[in-house]
C-alpha atoms as a PDB file:
ATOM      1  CA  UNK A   1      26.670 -20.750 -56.545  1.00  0.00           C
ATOM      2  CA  UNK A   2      25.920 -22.740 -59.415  1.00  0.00           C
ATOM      3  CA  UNK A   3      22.559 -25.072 -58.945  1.00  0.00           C
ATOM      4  CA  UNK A   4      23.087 -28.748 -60.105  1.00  0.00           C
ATOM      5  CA  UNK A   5      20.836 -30.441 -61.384  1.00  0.00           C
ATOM      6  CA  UNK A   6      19.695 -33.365 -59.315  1.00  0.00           C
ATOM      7  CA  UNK A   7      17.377 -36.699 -60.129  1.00  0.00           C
ATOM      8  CA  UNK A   8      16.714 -39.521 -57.771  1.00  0.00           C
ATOM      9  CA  UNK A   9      15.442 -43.031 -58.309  1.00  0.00           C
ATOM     10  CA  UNK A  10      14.835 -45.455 -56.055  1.00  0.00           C
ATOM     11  CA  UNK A  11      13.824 -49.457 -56.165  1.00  0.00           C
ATOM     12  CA  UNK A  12      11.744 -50.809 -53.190  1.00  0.00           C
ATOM     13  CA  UNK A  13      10.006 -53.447 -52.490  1.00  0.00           C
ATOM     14  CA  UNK A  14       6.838 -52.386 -51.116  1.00  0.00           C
ATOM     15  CA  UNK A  15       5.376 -48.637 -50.873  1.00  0.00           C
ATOM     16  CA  UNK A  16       5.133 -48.302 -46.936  1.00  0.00           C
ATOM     17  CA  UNK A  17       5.906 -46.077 -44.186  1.00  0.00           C
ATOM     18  CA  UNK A  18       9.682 -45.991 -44.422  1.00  0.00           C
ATOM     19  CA  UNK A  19       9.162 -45.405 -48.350  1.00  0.00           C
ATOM     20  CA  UNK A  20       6.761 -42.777 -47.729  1.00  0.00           C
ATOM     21  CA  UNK A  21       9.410 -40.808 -45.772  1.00  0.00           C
ATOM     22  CA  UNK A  22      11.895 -40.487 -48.671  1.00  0.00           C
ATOM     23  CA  UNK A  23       8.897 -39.699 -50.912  1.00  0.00           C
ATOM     24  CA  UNK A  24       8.122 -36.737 -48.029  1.00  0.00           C
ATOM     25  CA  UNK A  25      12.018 -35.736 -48.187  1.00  0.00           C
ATOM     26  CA  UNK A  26      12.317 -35.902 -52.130  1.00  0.00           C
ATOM     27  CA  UNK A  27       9.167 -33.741 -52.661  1.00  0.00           C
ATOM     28  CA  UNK A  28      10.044 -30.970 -49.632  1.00  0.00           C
ATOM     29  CA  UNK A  29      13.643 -30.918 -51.608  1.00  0.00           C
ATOM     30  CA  UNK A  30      11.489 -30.364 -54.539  1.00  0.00           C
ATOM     31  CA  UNK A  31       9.562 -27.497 -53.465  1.00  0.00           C
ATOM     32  CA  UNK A  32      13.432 -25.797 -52.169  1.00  0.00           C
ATOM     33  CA  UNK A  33      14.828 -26.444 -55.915  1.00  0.00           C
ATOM     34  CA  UNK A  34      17.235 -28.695 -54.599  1.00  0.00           C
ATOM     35  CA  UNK A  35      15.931 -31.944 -56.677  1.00  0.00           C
ATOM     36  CA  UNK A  36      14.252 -31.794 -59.984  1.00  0.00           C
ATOM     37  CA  UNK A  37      12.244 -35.076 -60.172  1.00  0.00           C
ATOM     38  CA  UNK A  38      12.269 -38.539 -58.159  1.00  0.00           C
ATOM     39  CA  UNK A  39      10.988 -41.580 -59.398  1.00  0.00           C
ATOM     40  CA  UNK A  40      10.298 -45.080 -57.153  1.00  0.00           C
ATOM     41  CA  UNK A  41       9.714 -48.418 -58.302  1.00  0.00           C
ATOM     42  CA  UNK A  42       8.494 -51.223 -56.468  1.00  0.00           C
ATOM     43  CA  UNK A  43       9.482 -54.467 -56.849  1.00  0.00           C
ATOM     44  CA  UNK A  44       6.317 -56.746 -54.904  1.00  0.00           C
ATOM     45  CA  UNK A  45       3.349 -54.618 -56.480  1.00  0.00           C
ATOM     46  CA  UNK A  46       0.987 -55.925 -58.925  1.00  0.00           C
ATOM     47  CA  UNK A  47       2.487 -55.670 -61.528  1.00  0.00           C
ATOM     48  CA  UNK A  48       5.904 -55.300 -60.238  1.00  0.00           C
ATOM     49  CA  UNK A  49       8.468 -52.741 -61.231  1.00  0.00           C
ATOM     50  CA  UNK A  50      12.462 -52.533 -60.744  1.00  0.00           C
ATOM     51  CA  UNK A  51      14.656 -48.915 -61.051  1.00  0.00           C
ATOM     52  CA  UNK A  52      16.750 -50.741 -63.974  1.00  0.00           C
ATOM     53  CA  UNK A  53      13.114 -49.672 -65.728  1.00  0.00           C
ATOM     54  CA  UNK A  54      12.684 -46.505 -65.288  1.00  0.00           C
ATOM     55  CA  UNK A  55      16.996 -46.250 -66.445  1.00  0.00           C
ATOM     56  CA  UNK A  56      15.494 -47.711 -69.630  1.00  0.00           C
ATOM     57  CA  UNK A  57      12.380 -45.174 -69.784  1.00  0.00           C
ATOM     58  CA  UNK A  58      14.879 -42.405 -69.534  1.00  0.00           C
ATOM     59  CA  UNK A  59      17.037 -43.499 -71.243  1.00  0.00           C
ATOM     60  CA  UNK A  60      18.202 -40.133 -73.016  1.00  0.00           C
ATOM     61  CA  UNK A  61      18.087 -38.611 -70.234  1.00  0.00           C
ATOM     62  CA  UNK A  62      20.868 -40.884 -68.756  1.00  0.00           C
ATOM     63  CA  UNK A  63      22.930 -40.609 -72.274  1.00  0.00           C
ATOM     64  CA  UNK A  64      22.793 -36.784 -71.918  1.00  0.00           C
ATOM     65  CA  UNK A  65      23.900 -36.392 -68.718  1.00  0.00           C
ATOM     66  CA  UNK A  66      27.205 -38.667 -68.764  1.00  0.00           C
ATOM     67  CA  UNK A  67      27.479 -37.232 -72.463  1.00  0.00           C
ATOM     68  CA  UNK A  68      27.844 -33.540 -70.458  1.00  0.00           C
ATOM     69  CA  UNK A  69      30.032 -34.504 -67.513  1.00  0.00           C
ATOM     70  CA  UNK A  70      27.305 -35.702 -64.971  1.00  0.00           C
ATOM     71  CA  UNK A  71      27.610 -37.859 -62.363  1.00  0.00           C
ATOM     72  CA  UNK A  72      25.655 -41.304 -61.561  1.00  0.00           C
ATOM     73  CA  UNK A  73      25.949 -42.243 -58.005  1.00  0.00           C
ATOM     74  CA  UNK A  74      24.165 -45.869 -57.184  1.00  0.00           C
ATOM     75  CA  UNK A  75      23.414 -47.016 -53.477  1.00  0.00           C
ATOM     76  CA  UNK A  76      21.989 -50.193 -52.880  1.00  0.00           C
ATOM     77  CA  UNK A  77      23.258 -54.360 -53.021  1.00  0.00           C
ATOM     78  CA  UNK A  78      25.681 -55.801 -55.081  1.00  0.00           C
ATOM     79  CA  UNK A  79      23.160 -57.606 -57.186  1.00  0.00           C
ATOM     80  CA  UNK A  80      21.067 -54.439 -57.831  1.00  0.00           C
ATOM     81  CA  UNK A  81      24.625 -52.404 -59.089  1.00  0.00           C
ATOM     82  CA  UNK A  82      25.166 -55.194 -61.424  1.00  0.00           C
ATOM     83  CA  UNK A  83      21.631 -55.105 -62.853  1.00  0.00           C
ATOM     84  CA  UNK A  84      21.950 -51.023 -63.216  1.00  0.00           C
ATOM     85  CA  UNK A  85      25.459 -51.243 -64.435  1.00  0.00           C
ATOM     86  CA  UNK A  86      24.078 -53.934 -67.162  1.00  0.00           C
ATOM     87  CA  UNK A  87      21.611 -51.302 -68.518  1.00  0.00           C
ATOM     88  CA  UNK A  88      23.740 -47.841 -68.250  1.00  0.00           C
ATOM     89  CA  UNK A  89      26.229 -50.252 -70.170  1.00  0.00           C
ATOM     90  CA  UNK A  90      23.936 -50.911 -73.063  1.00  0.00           C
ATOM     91  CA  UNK A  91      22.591 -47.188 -72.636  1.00  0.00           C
ATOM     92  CA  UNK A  92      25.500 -45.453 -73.677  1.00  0.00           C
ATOM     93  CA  UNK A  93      27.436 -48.204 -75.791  1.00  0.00           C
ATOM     94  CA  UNK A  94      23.887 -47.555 -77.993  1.00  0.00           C
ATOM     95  CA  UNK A  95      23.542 -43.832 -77.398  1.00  0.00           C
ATOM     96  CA  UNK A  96      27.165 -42.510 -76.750  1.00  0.00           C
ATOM     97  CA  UNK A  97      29.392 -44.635 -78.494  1.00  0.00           C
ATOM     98  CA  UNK A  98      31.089 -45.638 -75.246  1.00  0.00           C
ATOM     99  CA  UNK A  99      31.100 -48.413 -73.092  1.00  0.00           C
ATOM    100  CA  UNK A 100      30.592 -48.142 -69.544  1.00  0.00           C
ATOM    101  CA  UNK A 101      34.220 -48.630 -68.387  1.00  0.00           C
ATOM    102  CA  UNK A 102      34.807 -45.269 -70.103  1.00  0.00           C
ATOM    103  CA  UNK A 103      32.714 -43.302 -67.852  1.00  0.00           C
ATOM    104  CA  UNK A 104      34.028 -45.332 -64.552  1.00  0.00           C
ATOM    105  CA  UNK A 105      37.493 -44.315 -65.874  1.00  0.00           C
ATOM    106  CA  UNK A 106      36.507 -40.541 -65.415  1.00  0.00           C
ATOM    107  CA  UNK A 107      34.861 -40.996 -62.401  1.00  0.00           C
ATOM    108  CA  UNK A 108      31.153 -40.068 -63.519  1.00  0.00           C
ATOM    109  CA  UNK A 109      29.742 -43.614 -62.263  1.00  0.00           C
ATOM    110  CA  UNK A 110      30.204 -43.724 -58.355  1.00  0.00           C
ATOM    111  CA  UNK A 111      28.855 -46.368 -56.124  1.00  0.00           C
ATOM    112  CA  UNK A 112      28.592 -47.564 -52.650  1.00  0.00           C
ATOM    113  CA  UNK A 113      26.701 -51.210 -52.602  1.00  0.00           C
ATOM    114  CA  UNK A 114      27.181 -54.321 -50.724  1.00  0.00           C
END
């Protein structure tokens, strides 16, 4: 059984008590080697911070991994899919040669938004 390698990131609003639960199930998944690394932003802190950021902080990271066959799956609202669409677009048109479309096309970008 072949371990995948797994990275969450997440965009919130505020850091409260429904946030800290996902930061208590990313880090126990952590500790059984079933994530690597999560990463929240928060959109209403001082200074505020969207997930489109940290795309754009690690952004090599995101080139690699659609470079080697990974798979991007985004969750959220319609308007936050554009915004990370918008940067994995100028990502890998930049880093890969290859425009977003290409990577939808082989089913490596999957989403469920609304």
């Amino acid at each position: 059984n072949k371990q995948i390698p797994l990275y969450l990131y997440g965009g919130f609003r505020h850091e409260n008590d429904w946030v800290k639960e996902y930061q208590k199930f990313a880090e126990s998944n952590m500790q059984k080697k079933k994530l690597i690394d999560y990463q929240f932003a928060y959109s209403r802190k001082i200074p505020g911070q969207y997930v489109m950021e940290l795309i754009e902080k690690d952004a090599e990271r995101f080139a690699n991994l659609l470079r080697n066959n990974g798979c991007i799956m985004i969750c959220g609202s319609l308007a936050m899919l554009r915004d990370v669409e918008n940067v994995l677009n100028h990502i890998v048109k930049e880093r890969n040669g290859q425009p977003l479309s290409f990577y939808h096309d082989s089913k490596q970008i999957l989403h469920d938004c609304y």
